[in-house]
Structure formats: structure tokens, C-alpha cells
C-alpha atoms as a PDB file:
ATOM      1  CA  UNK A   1       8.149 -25.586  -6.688  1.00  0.00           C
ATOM      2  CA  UNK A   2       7.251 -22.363  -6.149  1.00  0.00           C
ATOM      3  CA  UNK A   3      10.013 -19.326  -7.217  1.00  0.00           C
ATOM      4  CA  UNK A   4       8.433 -17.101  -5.301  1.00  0.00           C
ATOM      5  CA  UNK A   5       7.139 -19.375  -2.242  1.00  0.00           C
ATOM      6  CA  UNK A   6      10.371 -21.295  -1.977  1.00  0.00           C
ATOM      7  CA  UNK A   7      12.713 -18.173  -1.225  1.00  0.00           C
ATOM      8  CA  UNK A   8      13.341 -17.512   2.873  1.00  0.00           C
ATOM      9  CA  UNK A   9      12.017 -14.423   4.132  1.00  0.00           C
ATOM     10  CA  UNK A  10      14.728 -12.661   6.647  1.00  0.00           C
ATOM     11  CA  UNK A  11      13.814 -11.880   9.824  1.00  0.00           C
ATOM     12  CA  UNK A  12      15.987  -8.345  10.994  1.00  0.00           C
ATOM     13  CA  UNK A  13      16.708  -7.819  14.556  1.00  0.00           C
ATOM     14  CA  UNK A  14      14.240  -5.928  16.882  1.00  0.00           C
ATOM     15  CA  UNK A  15      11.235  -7.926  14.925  1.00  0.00           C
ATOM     16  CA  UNK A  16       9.624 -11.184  16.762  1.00  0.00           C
ATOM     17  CA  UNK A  17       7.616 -13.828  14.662  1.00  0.00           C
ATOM     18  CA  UNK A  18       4.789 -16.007  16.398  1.00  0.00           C
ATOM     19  CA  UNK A  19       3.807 -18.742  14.664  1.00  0.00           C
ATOM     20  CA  UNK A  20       0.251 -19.841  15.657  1.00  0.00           C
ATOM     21  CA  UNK A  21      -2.027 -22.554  13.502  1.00  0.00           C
ATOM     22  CA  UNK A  22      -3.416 -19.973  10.381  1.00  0.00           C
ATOM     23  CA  UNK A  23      -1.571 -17.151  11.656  1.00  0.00           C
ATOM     24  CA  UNK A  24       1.510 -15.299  11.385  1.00  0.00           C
ATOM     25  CA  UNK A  25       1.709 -12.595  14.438  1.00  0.00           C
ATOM     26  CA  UNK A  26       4.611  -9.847  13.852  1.00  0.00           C
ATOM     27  CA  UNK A  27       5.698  -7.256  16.259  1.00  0.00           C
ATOM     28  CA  UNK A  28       8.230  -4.837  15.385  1.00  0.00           C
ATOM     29  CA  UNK A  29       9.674  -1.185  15.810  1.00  0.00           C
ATOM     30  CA  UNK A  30       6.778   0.172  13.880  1.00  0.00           C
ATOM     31  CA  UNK A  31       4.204  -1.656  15.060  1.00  0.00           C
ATOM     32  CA  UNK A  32       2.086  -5.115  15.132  1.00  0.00           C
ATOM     33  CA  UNK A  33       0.617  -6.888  12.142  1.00  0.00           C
ATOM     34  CA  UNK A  34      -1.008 -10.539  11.648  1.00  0.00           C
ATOM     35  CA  UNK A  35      -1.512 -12.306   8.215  1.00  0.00           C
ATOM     36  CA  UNK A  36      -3.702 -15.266   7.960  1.00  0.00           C
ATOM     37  CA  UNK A  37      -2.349 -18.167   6.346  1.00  0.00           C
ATOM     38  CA  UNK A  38      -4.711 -20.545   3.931  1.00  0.00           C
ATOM     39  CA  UNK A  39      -4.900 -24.172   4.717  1.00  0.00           C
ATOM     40  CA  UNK A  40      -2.442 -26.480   3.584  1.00  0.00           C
ATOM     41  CA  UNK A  41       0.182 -23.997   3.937  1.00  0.00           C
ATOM     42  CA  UNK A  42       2.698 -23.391   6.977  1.00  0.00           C
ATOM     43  CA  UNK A  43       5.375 -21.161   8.073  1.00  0.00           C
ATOM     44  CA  UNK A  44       8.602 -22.389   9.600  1.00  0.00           C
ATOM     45  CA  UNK A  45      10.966 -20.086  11.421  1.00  0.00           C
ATOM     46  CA  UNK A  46      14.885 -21.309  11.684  1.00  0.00           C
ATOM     47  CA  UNK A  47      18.068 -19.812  11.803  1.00  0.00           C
ATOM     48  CA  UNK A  48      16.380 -16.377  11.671  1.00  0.00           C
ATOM     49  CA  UNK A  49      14.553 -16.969   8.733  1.00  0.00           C
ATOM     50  CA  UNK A  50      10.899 -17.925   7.923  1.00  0.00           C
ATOM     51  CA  UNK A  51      10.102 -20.765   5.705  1.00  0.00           C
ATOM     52  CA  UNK A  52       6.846 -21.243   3.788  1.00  0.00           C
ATOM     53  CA  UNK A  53       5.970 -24.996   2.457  1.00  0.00           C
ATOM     54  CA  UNK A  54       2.804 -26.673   1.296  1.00  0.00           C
ATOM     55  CA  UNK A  55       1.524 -29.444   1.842  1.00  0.00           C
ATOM     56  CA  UNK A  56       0.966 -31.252  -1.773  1.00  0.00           C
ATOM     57  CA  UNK A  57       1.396 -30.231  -5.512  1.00  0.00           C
ATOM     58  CA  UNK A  58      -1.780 -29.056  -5.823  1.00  0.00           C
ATOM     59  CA  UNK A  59      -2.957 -26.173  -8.157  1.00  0.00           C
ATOM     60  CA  UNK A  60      -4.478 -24.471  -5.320  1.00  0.00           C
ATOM     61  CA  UNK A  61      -1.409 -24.926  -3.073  1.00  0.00           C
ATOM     62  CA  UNK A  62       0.798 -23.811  -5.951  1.00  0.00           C
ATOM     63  CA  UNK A  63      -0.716 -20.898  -6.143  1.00  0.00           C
ATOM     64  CA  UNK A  64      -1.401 -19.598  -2.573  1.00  0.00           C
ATOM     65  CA  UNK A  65       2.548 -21.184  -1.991  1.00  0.00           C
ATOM     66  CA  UNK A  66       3.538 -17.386  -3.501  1.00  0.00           C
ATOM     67  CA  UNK A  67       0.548 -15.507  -2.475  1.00  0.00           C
ATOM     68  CA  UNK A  68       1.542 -16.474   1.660  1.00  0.00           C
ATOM     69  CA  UNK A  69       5.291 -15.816   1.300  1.00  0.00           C
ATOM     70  CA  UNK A  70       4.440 -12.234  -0.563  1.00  0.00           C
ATOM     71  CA  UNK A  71       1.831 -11.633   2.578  1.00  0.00           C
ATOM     72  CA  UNK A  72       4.721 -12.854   5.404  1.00  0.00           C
ATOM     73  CA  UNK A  73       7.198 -11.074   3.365  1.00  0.00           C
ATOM     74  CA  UNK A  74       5.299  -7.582   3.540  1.00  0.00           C
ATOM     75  CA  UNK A  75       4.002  -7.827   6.796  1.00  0.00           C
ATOM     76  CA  UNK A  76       7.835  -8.262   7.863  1.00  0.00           C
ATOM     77  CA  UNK A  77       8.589  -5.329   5.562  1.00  0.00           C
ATOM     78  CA  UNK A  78       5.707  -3.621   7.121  1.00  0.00           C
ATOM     79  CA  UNK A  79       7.064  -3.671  10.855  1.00  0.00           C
ATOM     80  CA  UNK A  80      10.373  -2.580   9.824  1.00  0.00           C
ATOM     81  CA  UNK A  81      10.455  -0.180   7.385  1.00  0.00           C
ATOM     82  CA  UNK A  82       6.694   0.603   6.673  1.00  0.00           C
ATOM     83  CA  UNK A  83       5.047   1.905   2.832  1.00  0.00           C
ATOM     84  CA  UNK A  84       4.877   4.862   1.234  1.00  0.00           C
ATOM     85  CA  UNK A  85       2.630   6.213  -1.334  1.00  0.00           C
ATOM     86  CA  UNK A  86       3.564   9.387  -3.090  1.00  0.00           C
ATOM     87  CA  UNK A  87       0.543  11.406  -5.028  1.00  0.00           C
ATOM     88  CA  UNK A  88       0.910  14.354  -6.980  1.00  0.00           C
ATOM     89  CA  UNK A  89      -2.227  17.040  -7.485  1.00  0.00           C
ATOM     90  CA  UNK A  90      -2.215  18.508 -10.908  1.00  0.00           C
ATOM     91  CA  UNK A  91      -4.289  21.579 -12.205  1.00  0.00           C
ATOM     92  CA  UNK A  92      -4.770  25.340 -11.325  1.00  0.00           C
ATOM     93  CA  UNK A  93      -6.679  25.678  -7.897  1.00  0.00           C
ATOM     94  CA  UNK A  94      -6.113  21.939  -7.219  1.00  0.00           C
ATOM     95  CA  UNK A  95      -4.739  21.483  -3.694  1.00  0.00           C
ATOM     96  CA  UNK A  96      -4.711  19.833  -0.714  1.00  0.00           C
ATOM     97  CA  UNK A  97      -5.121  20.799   3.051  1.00  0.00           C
ATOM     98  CA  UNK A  98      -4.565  18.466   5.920  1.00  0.00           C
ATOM     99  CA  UNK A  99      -6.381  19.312   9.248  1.00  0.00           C
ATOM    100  CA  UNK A 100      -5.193  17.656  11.880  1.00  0.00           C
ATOM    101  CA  UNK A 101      -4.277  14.229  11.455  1.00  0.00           C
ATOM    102  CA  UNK A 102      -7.809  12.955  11.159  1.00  0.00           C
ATOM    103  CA  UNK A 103      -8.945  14.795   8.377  1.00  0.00           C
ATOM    104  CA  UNK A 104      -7.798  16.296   4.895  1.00  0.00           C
ATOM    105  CA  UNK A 105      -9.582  18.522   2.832  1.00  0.00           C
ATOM    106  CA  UNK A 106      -9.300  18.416  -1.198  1.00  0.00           C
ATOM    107  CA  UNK A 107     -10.306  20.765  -3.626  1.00  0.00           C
ATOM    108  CA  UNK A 108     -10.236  19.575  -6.932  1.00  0.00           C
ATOM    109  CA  UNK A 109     -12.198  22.107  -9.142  1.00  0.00           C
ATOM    110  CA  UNK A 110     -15.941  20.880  -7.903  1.00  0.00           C
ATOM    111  CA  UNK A 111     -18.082  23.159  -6.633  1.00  0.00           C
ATOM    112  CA  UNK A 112     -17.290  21.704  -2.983  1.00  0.00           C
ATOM    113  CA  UNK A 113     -14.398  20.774  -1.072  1.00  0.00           C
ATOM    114  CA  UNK A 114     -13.908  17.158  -0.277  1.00  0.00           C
ATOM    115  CA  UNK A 115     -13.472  16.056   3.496  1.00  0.00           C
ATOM    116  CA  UNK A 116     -11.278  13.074   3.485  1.00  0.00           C
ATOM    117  CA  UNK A 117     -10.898  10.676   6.563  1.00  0.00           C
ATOM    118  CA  UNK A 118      -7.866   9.921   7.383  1.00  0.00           C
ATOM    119  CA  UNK A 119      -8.339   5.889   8.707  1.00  0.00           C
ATOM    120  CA  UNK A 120      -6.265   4.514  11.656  1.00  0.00           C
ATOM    121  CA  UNK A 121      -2.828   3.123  11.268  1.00  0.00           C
ATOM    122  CA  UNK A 122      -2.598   5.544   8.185  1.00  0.00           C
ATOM    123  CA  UNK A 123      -0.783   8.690   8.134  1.00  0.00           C
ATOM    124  CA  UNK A 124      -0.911  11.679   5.417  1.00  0.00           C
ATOM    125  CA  UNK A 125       1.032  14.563   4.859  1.00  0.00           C
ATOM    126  CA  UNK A 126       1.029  17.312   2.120  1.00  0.00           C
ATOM    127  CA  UNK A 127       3.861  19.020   1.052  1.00  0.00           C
ATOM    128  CA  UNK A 128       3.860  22.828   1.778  1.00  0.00           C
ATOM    129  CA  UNK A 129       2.704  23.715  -1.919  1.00  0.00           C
ATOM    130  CA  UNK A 130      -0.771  21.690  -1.260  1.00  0.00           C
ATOM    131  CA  UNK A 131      -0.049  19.347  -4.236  1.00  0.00           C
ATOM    132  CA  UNK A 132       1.942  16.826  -3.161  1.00  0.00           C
ATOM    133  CA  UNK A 133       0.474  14.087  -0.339  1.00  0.00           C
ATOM    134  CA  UNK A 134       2.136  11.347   1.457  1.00  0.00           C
ATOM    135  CA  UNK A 135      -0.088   7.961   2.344  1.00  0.00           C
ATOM    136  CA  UNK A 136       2.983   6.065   4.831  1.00  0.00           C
ATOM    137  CA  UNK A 137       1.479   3.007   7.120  1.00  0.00           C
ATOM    138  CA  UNK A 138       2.859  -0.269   8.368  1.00  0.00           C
ATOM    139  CA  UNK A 139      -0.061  -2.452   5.985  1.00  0.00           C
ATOM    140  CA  UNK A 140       0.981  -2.345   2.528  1.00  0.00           C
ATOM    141  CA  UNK A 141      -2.875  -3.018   1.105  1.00  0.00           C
ATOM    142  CA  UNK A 142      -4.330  -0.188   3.378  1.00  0.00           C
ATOM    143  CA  UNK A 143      -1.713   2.437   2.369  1.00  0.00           C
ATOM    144  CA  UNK A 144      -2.604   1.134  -1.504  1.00  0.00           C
ATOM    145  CA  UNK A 145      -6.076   1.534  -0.964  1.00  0.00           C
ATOM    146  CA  UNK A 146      -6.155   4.571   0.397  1.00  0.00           C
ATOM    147  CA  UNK A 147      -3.908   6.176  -1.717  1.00  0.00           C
ATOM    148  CA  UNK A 148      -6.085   4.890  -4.692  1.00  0.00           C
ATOM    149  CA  UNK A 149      -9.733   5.967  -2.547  1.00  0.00           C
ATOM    150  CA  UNK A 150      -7.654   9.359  -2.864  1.00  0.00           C
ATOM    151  CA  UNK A 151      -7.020   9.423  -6.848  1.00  0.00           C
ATOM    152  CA  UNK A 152     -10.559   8.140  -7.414  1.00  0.00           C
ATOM    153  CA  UNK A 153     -11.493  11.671  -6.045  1.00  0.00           C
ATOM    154  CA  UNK A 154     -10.388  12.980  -9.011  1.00  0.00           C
ATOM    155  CA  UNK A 155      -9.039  10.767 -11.630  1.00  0.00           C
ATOM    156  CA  UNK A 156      -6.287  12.519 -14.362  1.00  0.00           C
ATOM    157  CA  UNK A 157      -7.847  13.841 -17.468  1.00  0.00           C
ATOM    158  CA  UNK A 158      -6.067  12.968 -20.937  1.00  0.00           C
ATOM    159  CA  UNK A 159      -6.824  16.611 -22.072  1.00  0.00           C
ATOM    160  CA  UNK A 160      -5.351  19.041 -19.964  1.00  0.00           C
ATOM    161  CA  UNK A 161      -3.518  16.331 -17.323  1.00  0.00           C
ATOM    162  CA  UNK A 162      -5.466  18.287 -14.864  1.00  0.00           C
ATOM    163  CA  UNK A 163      -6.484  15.762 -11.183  1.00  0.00           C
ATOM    164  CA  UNK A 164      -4.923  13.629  -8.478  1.00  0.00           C
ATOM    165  CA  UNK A 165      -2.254  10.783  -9.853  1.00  0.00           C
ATOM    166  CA  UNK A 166       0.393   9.166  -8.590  1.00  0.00           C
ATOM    167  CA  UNK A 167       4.126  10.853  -8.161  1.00  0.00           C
ATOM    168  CA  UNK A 168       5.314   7.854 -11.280  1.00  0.00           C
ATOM    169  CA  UNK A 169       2.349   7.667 -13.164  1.00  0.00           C
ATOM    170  CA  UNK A 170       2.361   8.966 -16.867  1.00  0.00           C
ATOM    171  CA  UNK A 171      -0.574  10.307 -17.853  1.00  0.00           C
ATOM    172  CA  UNK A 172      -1.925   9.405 -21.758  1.00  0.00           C
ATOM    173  CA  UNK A 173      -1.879  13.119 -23.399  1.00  0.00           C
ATOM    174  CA  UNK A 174      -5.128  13.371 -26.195  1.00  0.00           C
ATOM    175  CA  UNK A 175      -4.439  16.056 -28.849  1.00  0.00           C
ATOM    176  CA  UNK A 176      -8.148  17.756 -28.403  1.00  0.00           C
ATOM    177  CA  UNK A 177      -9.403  19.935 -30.657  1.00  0.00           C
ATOM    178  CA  UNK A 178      -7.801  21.231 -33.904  1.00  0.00           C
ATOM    179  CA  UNK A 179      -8.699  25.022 -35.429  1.00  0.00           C
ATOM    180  CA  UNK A 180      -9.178  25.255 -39.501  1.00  0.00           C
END
């Protein structure tokens, strides 16, 4: 049995859970999600609590038994309490501007500025220094991809540290050059 699959996933107040044949529909304070749920597997909702199971042993049960319960889990997580990615801009001229709510603009030491999209259901805020932006949404992949889409702009350098990582990464440090 799973570890990960065979734990219940708590349903808090405010949040409703329809359970439909390959579906799992949640609606909650901060929004609506749906995650899809592979064959073989089905969720079970009792005493306020959701249940995944599979059908037989398996390997390919086994291992989508986890992989639906982390999906249920987040999309419940999602509803309630949303995700938050935290990046950090590092290097002298580096900032960010955000227009709007549909756009922000990065300049990262290229000889243009960078118009960046902002997609729906996604929200980004810089702090007031320009270096620091916020990627919050209710879908835990989207706000993941985005916030990597954003440090692919300008990946951190091991010289000088200099580009766009995240607010916990550590960045490898090369010595560089040495003078006789």
C-alpha cells in the first residue's frame, strides 16, 4: 500500500468536493479547480475526508495511487489557501516593473526590456525595490511554471551571482580569474 496514497486528505469548511467518474471538481473561497483522475483509481469522500483507493496491486496503480492523492491533495490546498512563489532579481540595473496586472516588464542587462504576460488565474507583484516578484495562484503547477518561465529569462550566473533565482535558492559561487 501506498504511504502516500493511503493517507486521507481533509476537507476544511467553506470547500465542496464533487466526485464525478475521472474527475475531482473543487470549489472553494479562492476559486474552482478540477483534477483528472487515471483509470483504475477512485476517490471516496466520508466523514469529511477524501479517500483515494485502487483498484489492484499493479505497478501502474501503485504508482499513480500517490501521484492522484498529491493532485486531490493540492487542488484542495489550492482552493483554500492558494501558492506562492517568491523570486529574487540579482545584479546592478536588474529590476522588475509590473504594468498593470497583465503585463510585467524585466530588464535584466540585455539590450531590451522583456515584456512578460502575465497568464490568467496568475497574479504577480514586485516589491517596491523592483527585485523582488511574487507568482501567487490557486494551481500549484501553473504558479511553478511560471515562476520558472520567469527565471529562464535570465538564469543566475556562478561568477558574479548576477540574474533572476528563486528567494531559497543558493547559487554555486566559481572563483574566476586569478592575477599573478
Amino acid at each position: 500500500m501506498s504511504r502516500v496514497g493511503k493517507k486521507p486528505i481533509p476537507v476544511p469548511p467553506g470547500v465542496t468536493v464533487t466526485l464525478n467518474p475521472g474527475t475531482v471538481h473543487v470549489k472553494g473561497p479562492k476559486g474552482e479547480l478540477t483534477t483528472t483522475v487515471m483509470d483504475g483509481i477512485t476517490v471516496e469522500q466520508e466523514n469529511g475526508q477524501l479517500q483515494v483507493n485502487r483498484a489492484d496491486d499493479t505497478k501502474e496503480q501503485r504508482a499513480f495511487h500517490g501521484l492522484v492523492r498529491a493532485l486531490v491533495a493540492n487542488t484542495v490546498t489550492g482552493v483554500t489557501e492558494g501558492f506562492k512563489k517568491e523570486l529574487t532579481i540579482v545584479g546592478i540595473g536588474y529590476k522588475a516593473v509590473a504594468e498593470g496586472k497583465d503585463k510585467v516588464v524585466f530588464h535584466l542587462g540585455y539590450s531590451h526590456s522583456i515584456d512578460f504576460p502575465v497568464p490568467e488565474g496568475i497574479s504577480i507583484s514586485v516589491d517596491k525595490k523592483q527585485t523582488s516578484v511574487v507568482v501567487e495562484g490557486i494551481d500549484r503547477q501553473q504558479v511553478g511554471q511560471v515562476a520558472a518561465e520567469i527565471r529562464a529569462l535570465r538564469k543566475p550566473e556562478p561568477y558574479k551571482g548576477k540574474g533572476v533565482r528563486y528567494a531559497n535558492e543558493m547559487v554555486k559561487r566559481k572563483q574566476g580569474k586569478t592575477s599573478a
